[in-house]
N, C-alpha and C. Protein backbone atom coordinates (compact mmCIF):
# COMPACT_ATOMS: atom_id res chain seq x y z
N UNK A 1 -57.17 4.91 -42.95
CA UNK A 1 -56.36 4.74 -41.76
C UNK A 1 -56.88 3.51 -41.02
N UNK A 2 -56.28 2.49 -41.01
CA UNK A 2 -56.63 1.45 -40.18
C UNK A 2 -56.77 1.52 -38.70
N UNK A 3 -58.12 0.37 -38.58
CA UNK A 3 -58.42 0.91 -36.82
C UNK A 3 -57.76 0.74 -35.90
N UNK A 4 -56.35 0.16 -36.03
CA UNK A 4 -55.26 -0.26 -34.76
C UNK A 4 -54.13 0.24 -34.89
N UNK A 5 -54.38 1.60 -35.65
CA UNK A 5 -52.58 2.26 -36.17
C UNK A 5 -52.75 3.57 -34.76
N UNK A 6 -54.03 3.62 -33.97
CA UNK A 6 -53.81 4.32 -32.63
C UNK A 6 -53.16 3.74 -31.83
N UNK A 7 -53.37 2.44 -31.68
CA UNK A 7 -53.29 1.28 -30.72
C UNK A 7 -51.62 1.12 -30.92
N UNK A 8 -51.66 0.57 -32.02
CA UNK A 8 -50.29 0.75 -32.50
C UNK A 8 -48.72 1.66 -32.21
N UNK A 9 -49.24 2.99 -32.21
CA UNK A 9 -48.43 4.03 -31.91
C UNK A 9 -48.51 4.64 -30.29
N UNK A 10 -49.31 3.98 -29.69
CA UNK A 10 -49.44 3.99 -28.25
C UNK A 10 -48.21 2.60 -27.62
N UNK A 11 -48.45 1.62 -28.49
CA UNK A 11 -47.48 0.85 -28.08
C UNK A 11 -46.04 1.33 -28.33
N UNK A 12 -45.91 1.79 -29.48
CA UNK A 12 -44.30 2.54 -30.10
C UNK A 12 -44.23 2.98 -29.43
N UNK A 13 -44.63 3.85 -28.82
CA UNK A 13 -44.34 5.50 -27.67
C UNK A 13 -44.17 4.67 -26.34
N UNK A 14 -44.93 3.50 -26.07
CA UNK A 14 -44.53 2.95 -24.66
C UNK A 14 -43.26 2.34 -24.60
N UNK A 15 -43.23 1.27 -25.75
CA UNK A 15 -41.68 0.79 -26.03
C UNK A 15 -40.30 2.02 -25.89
N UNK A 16 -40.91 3.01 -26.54
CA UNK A 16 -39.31 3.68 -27.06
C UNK A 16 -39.16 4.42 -25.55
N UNK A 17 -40.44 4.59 -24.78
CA UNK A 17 -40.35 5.07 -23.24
C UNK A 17 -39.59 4.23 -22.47
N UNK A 18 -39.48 2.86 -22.83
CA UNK A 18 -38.79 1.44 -22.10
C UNK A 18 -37.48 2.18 -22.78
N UNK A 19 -37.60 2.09 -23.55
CA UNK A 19 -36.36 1.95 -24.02
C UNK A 19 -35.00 3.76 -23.56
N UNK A 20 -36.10 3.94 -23.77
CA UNK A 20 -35.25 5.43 -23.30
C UNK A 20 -35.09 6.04 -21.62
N UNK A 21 -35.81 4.81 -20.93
CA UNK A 21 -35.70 4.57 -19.71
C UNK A 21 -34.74 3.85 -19.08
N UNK A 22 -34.65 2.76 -20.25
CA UNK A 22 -33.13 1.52 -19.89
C UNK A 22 -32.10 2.72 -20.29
N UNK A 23 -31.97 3.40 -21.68
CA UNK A 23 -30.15 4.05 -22.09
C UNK A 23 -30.26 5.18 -20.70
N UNK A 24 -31.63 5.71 -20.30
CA UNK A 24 -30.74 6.38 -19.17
C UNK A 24 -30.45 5.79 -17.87
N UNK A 25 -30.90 4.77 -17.44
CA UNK A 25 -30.20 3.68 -16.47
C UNK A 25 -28.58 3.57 -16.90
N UNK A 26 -29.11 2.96 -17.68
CA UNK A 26 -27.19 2.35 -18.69
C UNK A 26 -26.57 3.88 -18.49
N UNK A 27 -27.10 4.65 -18.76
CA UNK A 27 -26.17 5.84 -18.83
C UNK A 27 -25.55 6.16 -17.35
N UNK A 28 -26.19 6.12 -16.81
CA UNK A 28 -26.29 6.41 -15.07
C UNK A 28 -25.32 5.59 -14.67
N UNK A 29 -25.44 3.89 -15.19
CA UNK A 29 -24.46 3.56 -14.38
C UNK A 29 -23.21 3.61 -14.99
N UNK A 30 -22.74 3.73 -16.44
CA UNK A 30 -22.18 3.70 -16.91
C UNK A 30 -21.12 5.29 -16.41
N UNK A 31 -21.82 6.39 -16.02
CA UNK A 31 -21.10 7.05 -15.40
C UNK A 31 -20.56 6.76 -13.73
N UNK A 32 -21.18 6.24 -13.39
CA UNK A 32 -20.95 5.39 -11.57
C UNK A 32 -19.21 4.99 -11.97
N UNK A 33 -19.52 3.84 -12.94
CA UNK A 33 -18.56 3.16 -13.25
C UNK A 33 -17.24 3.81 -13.70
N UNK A 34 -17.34 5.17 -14.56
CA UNK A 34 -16.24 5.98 -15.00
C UNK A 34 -15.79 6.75 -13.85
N UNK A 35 -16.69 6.96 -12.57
CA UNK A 35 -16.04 7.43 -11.57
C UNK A 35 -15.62 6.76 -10.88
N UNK A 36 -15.94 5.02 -10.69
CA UNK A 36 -15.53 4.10 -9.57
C UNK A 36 -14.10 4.04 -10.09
N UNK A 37 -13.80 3.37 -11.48
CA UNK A 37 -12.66 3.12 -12.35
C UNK A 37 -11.56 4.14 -11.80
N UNK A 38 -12.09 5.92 -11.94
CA UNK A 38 -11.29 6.50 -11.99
C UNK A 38 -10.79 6.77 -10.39
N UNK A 39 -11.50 6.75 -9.32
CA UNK A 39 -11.26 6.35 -8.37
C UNK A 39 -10.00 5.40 -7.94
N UNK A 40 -10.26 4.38 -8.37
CA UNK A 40 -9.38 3.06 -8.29
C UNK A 40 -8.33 2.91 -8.57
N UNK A 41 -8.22 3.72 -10.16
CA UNK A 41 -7.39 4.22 -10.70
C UNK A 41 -6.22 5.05 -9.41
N UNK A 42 -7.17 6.29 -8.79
CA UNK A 42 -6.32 6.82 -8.31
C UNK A 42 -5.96 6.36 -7.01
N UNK A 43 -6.42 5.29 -6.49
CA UNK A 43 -6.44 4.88 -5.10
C UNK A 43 -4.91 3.54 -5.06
N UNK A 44 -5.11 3.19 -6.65
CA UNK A 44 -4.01 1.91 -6.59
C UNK A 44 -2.70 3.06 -7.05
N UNK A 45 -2.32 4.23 -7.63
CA UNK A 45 -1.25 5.24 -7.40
C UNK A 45 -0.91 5.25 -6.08
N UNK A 46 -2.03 5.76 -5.10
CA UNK A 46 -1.63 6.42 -3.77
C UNK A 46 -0.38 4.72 -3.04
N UNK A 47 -1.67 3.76 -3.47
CA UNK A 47 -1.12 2.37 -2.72
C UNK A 47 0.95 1.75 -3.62
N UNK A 48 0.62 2.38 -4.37
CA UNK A 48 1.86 2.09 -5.22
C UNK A 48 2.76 2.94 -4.74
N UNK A 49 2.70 4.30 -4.50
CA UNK A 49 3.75 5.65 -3.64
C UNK A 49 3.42 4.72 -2.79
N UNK A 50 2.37 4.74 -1.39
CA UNK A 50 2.88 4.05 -0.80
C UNK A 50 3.74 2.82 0.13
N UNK A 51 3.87 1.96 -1.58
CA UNK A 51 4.48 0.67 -1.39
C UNK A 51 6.22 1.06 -1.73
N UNK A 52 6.28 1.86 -2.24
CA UNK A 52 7.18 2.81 -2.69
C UNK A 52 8.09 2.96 -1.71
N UNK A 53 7.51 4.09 -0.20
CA UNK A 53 7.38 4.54 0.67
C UNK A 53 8.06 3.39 1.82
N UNK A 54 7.26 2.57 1.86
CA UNK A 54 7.53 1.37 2.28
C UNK A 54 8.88 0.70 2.29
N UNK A 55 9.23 0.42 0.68
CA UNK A 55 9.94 -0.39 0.64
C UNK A 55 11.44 0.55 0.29
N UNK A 56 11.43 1.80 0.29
CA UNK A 56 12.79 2.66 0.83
C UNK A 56 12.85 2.68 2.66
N UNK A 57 11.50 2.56 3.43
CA UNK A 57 11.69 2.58 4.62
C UNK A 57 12.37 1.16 4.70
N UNK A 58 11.95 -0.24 4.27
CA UNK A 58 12.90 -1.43 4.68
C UNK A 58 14.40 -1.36 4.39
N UNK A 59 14.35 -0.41 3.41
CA UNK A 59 15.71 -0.54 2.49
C UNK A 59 16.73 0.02 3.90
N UNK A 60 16.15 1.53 4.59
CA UNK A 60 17.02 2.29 5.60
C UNK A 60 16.86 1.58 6.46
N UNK A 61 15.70 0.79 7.24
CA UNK A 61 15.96 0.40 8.56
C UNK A 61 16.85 -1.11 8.44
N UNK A 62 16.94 -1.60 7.20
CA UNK A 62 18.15 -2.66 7.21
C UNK A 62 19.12 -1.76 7.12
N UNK A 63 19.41 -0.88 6.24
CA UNK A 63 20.71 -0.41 6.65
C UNK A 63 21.43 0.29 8.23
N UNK A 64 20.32 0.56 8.74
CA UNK A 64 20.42 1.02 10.35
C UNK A 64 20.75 -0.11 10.96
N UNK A 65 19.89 -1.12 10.91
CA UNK A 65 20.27 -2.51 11.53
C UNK A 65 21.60 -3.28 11.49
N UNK A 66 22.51 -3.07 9.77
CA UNK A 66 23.60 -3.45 9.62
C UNK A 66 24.46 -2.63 10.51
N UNK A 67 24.27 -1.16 10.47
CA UNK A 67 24.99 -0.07 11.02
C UNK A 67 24.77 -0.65 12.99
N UNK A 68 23.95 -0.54 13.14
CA UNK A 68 23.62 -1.23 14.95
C UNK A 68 24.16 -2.16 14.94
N UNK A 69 24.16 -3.17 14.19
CA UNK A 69 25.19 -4.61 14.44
C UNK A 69 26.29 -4.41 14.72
N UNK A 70 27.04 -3.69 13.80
CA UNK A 70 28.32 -3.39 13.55
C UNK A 70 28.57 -2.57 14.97
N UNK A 71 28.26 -1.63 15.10
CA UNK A 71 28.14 -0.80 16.45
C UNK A 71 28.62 -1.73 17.85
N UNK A 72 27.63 -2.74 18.03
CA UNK A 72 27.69 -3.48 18.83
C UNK A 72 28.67 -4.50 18.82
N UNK A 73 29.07 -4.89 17.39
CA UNK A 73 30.41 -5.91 17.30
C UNK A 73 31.32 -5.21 17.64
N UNK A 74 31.54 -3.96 17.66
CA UNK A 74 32.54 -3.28 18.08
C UNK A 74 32.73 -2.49 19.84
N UNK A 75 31.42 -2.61 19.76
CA UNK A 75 31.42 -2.04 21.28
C UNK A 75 31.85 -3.44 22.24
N UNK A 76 31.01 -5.12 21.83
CA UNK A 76 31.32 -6.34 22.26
C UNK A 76 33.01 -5.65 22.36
N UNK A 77 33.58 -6.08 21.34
CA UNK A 77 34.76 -5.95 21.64
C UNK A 77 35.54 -5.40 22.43
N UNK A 78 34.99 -4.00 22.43
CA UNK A 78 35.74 -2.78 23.47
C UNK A 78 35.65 -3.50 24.90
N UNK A 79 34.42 -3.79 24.98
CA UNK A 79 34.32 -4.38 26.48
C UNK A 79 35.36 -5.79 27.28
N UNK A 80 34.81 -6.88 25.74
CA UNK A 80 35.60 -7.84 26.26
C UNK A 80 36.95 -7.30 26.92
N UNK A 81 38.02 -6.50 25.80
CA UNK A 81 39.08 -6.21 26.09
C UNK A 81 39.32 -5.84 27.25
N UNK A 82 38.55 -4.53 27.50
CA UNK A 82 38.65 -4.17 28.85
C UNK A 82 38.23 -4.84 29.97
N UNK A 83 37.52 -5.92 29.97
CA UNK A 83 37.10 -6.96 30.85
C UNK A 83 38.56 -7.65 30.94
N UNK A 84 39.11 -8.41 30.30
CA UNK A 84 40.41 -9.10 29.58
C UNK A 84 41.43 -8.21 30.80
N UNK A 85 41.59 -7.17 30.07
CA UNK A 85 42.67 -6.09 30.87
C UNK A 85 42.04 -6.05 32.28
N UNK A 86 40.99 -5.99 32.55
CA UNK A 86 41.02 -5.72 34.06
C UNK A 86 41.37 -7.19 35.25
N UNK A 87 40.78 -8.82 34.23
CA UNK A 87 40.98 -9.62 35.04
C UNK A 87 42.51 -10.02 34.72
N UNK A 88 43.62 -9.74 33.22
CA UNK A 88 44.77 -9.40 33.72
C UNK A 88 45.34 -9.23 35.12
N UNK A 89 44.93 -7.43 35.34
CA UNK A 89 45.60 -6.49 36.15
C UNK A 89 45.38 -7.15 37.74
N UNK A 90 43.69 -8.24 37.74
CA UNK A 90 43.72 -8.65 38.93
C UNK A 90 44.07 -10.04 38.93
N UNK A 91 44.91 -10.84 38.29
CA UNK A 91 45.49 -11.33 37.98
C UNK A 91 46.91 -11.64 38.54
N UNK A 92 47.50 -10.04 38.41
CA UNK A 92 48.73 -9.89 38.61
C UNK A 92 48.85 -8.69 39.49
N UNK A 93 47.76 -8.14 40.58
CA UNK A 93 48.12 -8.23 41.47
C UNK A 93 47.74 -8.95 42.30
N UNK A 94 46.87 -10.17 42.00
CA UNK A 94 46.51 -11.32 43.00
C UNK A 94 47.78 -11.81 43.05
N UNK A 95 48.91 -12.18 42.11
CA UNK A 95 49.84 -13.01 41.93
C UNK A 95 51.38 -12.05 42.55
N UNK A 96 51.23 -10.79 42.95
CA UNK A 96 52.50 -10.18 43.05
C UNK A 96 52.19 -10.11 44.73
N UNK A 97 51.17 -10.41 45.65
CA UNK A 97 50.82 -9.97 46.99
C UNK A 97 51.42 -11.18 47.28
């Protein structure tokens, strides 16, 4: 038995200790990472429903907005008229006194 095959196998056992110290690091983070991923995963869903969410809310409040326009082009109108008809009526009884 040669005199440095102690020496030797003290070093093996320290190495494979490195070494089995790094795969459970790597392992460690390598699970971090399968939970960050899956995280992200589920965080860019929520942001996607809510872009979703979003962009049916622009869809209704333009259609409310067309609907309010319209409202108001029509109410404009009602008024003018009746503005119209009333400076008519004083019109013609400024013009019949």
């Amino acid at each position: 038995m040669p005199s440095d095959l102690p020496s030797e196998l003290i070093r093996w056992f320290q190495n494979m200790q490195r070494t089995l110290d790094r795969l459970a690091q790597v392992t460690e983070q390598q699970n971090k990472l399968h939970a960050m991923v899956a995280r992200l995963v589920r965080e860019n869903g929520e942001l996607r429903e809510e872009m979703d969410n979003l962009r049916n809310m622009v869809i209704r409040l333009t259609d409310q907005r067309a609907e309010t326009a319209q409202a108001l082009r029509g109410l404009t109108a009602y008024v003018t008229a009746v503005r119209d008809e009333v400076m008519r009526r004083s019109r013609e009884g400024t013009s019949s006194e």
